[in-house]
Protein backbone atom coordinates (compact mmCIF):
# COMPACT_ATOMS: atom_id res chain seq x y z
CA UNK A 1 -15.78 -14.14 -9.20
CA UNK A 2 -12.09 -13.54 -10.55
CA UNK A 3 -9.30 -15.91 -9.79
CA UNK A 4 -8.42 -15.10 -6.10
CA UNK A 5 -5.09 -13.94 -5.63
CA UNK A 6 -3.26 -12.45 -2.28
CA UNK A 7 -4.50 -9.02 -3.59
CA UNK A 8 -8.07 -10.21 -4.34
CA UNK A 9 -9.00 -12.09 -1.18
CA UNK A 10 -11.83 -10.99 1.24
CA UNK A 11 -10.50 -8.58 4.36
CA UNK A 12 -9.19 -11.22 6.95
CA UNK A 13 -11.03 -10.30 9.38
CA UNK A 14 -14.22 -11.23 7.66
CA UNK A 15 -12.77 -14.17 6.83
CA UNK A 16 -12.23 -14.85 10.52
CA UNK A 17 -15.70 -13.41 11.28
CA UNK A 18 -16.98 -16.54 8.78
CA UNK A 19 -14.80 -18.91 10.76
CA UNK A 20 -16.48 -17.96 14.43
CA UNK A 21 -19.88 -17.61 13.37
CA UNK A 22 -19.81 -21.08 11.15
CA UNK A 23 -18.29 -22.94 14.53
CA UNK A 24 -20.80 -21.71 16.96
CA UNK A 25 -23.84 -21.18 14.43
CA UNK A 26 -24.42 -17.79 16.68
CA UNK A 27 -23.17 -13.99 15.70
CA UNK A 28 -23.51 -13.63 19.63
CA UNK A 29 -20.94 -16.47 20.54
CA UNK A 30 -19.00 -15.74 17.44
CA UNK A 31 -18.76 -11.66 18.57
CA UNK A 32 -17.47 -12.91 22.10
CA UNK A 33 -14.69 -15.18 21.05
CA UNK A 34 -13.50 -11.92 18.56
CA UNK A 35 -13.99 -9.61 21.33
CA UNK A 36 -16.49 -7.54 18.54
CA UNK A 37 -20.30 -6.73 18.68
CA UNK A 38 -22.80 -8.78 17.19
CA UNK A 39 -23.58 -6.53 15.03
CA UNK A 40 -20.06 -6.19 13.78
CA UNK A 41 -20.21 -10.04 12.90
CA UNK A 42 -22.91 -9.86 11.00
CA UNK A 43 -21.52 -6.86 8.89
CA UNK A 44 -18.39 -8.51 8.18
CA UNK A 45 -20.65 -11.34 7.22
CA UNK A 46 -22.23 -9.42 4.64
CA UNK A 47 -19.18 -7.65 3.54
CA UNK A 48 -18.09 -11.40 2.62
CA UNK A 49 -21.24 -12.58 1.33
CA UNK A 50 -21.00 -9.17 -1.25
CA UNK A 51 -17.32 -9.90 -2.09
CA UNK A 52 -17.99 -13.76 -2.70
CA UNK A 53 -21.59 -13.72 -4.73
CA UNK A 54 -23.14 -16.49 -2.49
CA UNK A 55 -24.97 -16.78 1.01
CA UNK A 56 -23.21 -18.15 3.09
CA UNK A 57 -25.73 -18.39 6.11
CA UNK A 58 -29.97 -19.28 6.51
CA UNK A 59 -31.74 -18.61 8.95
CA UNK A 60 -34.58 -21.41 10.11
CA UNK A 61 -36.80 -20.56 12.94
CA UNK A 62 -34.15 -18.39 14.64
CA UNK A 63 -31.06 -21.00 14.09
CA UNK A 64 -28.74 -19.95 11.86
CA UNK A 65 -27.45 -22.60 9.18
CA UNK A 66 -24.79 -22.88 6.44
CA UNK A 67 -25.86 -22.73 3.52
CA UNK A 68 -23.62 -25.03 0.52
CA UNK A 69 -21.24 -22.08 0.15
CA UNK A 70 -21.14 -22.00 3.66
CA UNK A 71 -20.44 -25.42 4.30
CA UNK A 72 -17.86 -25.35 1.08
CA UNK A 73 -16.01 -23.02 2.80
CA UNK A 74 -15.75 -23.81 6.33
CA UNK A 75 -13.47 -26.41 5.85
CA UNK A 76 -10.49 -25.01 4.14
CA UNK A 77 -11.00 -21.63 6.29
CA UNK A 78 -10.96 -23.66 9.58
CA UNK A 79 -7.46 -25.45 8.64
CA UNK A 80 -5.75 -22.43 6.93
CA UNK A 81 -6.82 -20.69 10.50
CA UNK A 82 -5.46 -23.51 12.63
CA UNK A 83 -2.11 -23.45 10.74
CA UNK A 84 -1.86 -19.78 11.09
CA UNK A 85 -2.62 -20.30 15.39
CA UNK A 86 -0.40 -23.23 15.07
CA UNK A 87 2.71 -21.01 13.37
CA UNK A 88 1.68 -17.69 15.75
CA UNK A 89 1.99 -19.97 18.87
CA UNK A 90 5.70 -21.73 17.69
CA UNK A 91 6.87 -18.16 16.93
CA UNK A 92 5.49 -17.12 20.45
CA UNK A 93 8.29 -19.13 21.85
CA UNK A 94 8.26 -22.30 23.97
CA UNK A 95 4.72 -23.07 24.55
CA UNK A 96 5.87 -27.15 26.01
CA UNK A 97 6.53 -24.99 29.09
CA UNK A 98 3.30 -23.31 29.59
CA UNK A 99 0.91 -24.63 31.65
CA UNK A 100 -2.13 -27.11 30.16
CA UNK A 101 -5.56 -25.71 30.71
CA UNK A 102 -8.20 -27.89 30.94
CA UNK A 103 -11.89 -27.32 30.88
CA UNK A 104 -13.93 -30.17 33.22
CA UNK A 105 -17.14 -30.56 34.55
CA UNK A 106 -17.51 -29.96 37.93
CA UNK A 107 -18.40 -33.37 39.47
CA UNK A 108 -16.08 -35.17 37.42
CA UNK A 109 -12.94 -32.66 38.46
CA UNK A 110 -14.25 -32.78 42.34
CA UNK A 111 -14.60 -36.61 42.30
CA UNK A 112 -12.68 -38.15 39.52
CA UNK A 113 -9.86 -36.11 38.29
CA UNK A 114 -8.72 -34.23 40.93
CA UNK A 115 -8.20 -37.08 43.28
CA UNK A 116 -5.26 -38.23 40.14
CA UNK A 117 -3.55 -34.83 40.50
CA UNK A 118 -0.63 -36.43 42.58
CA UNK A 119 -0.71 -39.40 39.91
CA UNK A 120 -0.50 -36.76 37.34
CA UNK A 121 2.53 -35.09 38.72
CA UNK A 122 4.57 -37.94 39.15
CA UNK A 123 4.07 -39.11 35.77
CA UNK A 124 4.71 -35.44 34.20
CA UNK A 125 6.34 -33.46 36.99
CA UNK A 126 7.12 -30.85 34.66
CA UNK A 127 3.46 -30.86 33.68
CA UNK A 128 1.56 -27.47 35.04
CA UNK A 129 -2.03 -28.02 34.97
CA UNK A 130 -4.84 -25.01 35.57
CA UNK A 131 -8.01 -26.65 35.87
CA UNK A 132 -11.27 -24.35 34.93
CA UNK A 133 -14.03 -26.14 36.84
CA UNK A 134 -17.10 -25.20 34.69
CA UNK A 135 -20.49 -26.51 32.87
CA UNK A 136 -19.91 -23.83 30.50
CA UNK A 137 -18.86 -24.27 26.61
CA UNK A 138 -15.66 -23.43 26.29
CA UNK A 139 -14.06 -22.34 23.51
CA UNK A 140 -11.10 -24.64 22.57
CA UNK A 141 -10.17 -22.74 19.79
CA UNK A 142 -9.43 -19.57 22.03
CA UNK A 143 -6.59 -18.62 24.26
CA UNK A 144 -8.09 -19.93 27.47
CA UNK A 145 -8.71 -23.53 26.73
CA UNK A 146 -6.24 -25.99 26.01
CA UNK A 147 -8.57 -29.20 25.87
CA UNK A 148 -12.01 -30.65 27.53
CA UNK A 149 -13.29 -33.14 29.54
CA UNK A 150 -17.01 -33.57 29.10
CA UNK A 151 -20.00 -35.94 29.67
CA UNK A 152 -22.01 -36.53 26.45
CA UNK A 153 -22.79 -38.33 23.25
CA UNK A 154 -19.25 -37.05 21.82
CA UNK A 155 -20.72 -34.73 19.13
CA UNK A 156 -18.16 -32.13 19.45
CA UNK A 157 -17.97 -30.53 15.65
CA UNK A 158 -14.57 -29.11 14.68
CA UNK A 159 -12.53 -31.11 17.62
CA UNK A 160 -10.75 -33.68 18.04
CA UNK A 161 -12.34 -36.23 20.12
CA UNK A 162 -11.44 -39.69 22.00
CA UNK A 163 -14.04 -41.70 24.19
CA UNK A 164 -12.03 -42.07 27.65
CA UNK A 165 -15.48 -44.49 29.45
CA UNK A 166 -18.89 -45.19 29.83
CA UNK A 167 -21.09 -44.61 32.66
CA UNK A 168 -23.81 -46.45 34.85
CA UNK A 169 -26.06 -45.68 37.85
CA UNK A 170 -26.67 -47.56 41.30
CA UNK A 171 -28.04 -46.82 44.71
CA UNK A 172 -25.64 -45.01 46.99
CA UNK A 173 -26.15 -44.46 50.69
CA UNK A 174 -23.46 -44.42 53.64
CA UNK A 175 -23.20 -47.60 55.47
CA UNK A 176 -25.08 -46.14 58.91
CA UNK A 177 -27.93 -44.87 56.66
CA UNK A 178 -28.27 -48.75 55.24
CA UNK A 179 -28.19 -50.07 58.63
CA UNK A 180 -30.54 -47.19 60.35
CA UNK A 181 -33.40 -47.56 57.27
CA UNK A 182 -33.23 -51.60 56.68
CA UNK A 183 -31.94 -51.10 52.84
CA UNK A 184 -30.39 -54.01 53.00
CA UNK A 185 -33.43 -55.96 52.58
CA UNK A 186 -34.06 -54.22 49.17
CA UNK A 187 -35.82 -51.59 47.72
CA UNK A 188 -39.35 -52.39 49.38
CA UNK A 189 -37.01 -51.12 52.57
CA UNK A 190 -37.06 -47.30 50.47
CA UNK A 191 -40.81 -46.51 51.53
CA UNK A 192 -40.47 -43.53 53.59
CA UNK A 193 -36.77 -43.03 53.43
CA UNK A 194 -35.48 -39.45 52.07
CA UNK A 195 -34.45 -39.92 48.49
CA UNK A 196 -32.07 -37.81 46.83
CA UNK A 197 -32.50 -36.82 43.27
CA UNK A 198 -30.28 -35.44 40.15
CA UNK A 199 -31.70 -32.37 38.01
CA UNK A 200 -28.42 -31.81 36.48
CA UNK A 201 -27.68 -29.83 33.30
CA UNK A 202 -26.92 -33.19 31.15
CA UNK A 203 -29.76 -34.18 28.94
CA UNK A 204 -29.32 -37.99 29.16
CA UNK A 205 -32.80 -39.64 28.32
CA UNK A 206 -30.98 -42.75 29.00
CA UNK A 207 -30.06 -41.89 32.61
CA UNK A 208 -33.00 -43.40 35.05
CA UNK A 209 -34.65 -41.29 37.98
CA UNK A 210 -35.98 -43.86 40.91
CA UNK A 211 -39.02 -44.41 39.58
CA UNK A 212 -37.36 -45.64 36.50
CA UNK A 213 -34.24 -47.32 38.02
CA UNK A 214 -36.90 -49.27 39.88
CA UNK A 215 -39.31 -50.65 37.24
CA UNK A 216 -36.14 -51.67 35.31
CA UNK A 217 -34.88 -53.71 38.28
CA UNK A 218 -38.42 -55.12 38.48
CA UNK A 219 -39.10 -54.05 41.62
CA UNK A 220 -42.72 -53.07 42.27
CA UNK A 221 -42.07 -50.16 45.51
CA UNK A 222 -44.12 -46.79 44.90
CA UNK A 223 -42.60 -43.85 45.62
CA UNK A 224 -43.15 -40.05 45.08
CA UNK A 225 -40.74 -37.78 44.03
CA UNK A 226 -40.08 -35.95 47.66
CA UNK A 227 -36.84 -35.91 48.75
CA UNK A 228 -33.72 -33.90 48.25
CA UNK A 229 -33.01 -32.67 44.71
CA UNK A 230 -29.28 -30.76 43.25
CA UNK A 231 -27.98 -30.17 40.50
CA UNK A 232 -24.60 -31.70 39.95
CA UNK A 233 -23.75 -35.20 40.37
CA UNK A 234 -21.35 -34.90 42.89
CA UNK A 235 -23.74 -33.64 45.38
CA UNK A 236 -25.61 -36.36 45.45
CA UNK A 237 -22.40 -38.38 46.68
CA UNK A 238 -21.76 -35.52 49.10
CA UNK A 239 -25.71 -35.96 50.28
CA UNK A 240 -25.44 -39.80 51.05
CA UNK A 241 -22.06 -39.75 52.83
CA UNK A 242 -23.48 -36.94 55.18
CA UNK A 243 -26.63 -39.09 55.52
CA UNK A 244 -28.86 -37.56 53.82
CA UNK A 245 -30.49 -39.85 52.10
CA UNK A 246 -30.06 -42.75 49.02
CA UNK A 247 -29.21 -41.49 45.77
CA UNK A 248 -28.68 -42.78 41.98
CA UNK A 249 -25.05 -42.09 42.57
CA UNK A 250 -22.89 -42.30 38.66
CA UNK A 251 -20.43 -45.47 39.46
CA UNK A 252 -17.31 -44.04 37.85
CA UNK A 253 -17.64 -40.63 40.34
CA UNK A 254 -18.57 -43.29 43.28
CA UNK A 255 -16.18 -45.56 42.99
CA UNK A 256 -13.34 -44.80 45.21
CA UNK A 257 -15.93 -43.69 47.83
CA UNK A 258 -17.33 -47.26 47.40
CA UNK A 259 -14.23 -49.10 47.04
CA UNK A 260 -13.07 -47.16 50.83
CA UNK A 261 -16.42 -48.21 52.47
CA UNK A 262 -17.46 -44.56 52.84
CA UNK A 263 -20.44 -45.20 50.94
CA UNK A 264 -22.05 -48.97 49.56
CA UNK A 265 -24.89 -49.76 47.20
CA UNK A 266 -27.39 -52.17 49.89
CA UNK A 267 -29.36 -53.25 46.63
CA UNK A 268 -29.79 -53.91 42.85
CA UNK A 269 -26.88 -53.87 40.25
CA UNK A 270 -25.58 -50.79 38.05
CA UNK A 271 -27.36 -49.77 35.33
CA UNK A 272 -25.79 -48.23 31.77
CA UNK A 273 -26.63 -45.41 30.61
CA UNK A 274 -25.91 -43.82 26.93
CA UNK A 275 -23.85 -41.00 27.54
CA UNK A 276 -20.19 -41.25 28.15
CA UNK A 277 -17.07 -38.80 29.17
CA UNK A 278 -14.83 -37.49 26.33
CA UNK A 279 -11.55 -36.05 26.02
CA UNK A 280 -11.16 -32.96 23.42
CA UNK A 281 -9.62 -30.42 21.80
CA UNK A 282 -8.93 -28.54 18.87
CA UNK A 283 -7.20 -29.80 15.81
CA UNK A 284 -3.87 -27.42 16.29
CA UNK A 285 -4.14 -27.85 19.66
CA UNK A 286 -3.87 -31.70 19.88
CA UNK A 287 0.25 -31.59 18.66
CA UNK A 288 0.90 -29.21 21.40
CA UNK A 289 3.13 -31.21 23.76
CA UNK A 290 1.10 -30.58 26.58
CA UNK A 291 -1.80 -31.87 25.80
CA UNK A 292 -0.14 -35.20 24.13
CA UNK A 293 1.25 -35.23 27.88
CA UNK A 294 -2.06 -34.83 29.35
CA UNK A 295 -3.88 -37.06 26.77
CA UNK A 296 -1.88 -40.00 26.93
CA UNK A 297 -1.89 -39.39 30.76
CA UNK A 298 -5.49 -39.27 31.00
CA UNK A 299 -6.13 -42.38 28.45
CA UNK A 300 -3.80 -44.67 30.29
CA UNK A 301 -6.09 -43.52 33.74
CA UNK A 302 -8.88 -44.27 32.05
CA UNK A 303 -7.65 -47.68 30.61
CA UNK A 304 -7.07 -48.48 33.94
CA UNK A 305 -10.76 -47.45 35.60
CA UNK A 306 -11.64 -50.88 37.64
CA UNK A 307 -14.99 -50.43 39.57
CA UNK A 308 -13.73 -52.27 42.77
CA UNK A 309 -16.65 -52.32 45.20
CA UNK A 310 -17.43 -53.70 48.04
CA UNK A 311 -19.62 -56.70 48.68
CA UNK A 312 -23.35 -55.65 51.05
CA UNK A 313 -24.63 -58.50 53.12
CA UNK A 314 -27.48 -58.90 50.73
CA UNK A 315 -26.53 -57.84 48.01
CA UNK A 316 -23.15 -57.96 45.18
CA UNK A 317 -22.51 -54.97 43.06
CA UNK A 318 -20.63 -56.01 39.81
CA UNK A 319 -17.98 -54.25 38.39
CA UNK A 320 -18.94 -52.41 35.36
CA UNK A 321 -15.88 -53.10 32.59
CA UNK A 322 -13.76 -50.29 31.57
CA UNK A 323 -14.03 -49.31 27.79
């Protein structure tokens, strides 16, 4: 291949076709951010491919891959593109005075962040937040997403990442349901008693179900796996404070209903699990002045995170450290 000049390089939007596709590893997800077909993607693909002399992709049991040329090239693409949205978006005008746009799991926005709202606005009043409540990926890198909030391992390739805190589990119940069902006495008391149970969309093999949480707190109660079961965390802490039953309820989303008395753990201690919540966002994203706002914001909330619960009869729930 000749020298590249400005006269010689590849059409830009194959280029940016390279860019999409090498982020998501999909021509599907990579045609929706560009607004194109698939089938577009992959033909400006190939027109790049042609024009450079090297594969740039592999396919491997239906996954796509980069191949070295691919992964030689993502790099410097993925910077020169940032500093191109970075310049488009100065030249746009005064983007400190749009609003941030956030991207958060459900149960943490219901239970966590959206309680700090009025927090939020005292610190920043000039600070406009639109919050997109969703377990989808979103696409940072796009018009529509200004940053993340997500519960994970924090592998998030091609963003910027900072761990904000860890997570445990504990028995959750309302305070009548203790009393009514005897759970003070401990978990022999949960024979019989309607159990409610997480199949969310998080993959945490860390994360116990009861049968688990049980034989790690050594406690030798059978039970079957009847009961009520949802899908998003925060519905289990909406289940036990109707009084629905005892849940695994995730301490950090249960803590201000704990520290009130609106819910209490009659029995056994939290329990860690591996996966933790992250704040992200895209590398020409994270100067914007919102999202500095928001981030420092959100870091100093986090700092703060005390588990203040209160003490059952029988039973003390330790505060789990914030990190």
């Amino acid at each position: 291949m000749q020298q590249p000049t400005l006269a010689r390089l590849p059409p830009l939007t194959s280029l940016r076709a390279f860019v999409a596709t090498a982020r998501h590893l999909s021509f599907i997800r990579a045609a929706d951010e560009l607004h194109v077909t698939s089938a577009a993607i992959g033909q400006q693909i190939r027109q790049l491919e042609d024009h450079l002399g090297h594969a740039l992709f592999l396919r491997n049991r239906g996954q796509l891959q980069l191949t070295d040329a691919g992964q030689a090239l993502m790099p410097g693409l993925t910077e020169a593109f940032d500093t191109v949205l970075e310049t488009m978006a100065r030249l746009a005008g005064n983007t400190d005075a749009a609003p941030i746009r956030i991207s958060v799991a459900p149960s943490f926005a219901s239970k966590w962040l959206v309680p700090r709202l009025a927090a939020l606005r005292d610190s920043v009043p000039d600070l406009e937040v639109l919050l997109d409540a969703s377990t989808r990926l979103a696409d940072v890198a796009g018009e529509d997403t200004d940053c993340v909030i997500r519960y994970g391992q924090g592998a998030y390739p091609g963003l910027v990442a900072s761990r904000l805190f860890s997570e445990a589990v504990l028995p959750v119940c309302s305070p009548d349901f203790a009393e009514r069902h005897g759970l003070y006495r401990g978990p022999d008391a949960l024979l019989g008693v309607p159990l409610l149970h997480e199949d969310g969309p998080e993959r945490d093999a860390s994360c116990p179900d009861w049968k688990n949480w049980l034989r790690s707190a050594g406690a030798s109660t059978r039970i079957g796996d009847s009961g009520i079961r949802v899908n998003q965390s925060s519905l289990v802490l909406d289940a036990a404070l109707a009084g629905q039953g005892i849940g695994l309820g995730k301490l950090r989303l249960a803590e201000a209903d704990l520290a009130s008395g609106r819910l209490v753990s009659p029995f056994g201690a939290p329990q860690a699990v591996e996966f933790s919540y992250f704040f992200a966002t895209s590398p020409h994203k994270s100067g914007l002045r919102r999202v500095e706002l928001f981030r420092d914001w959100l870091e100093a909330e986090a700092a703060a995170v005390q588990a203040i619960l209160p003490q059952s009869p029988s039973a003390s729930v330790p505060a789990l450290a914030a990190e």
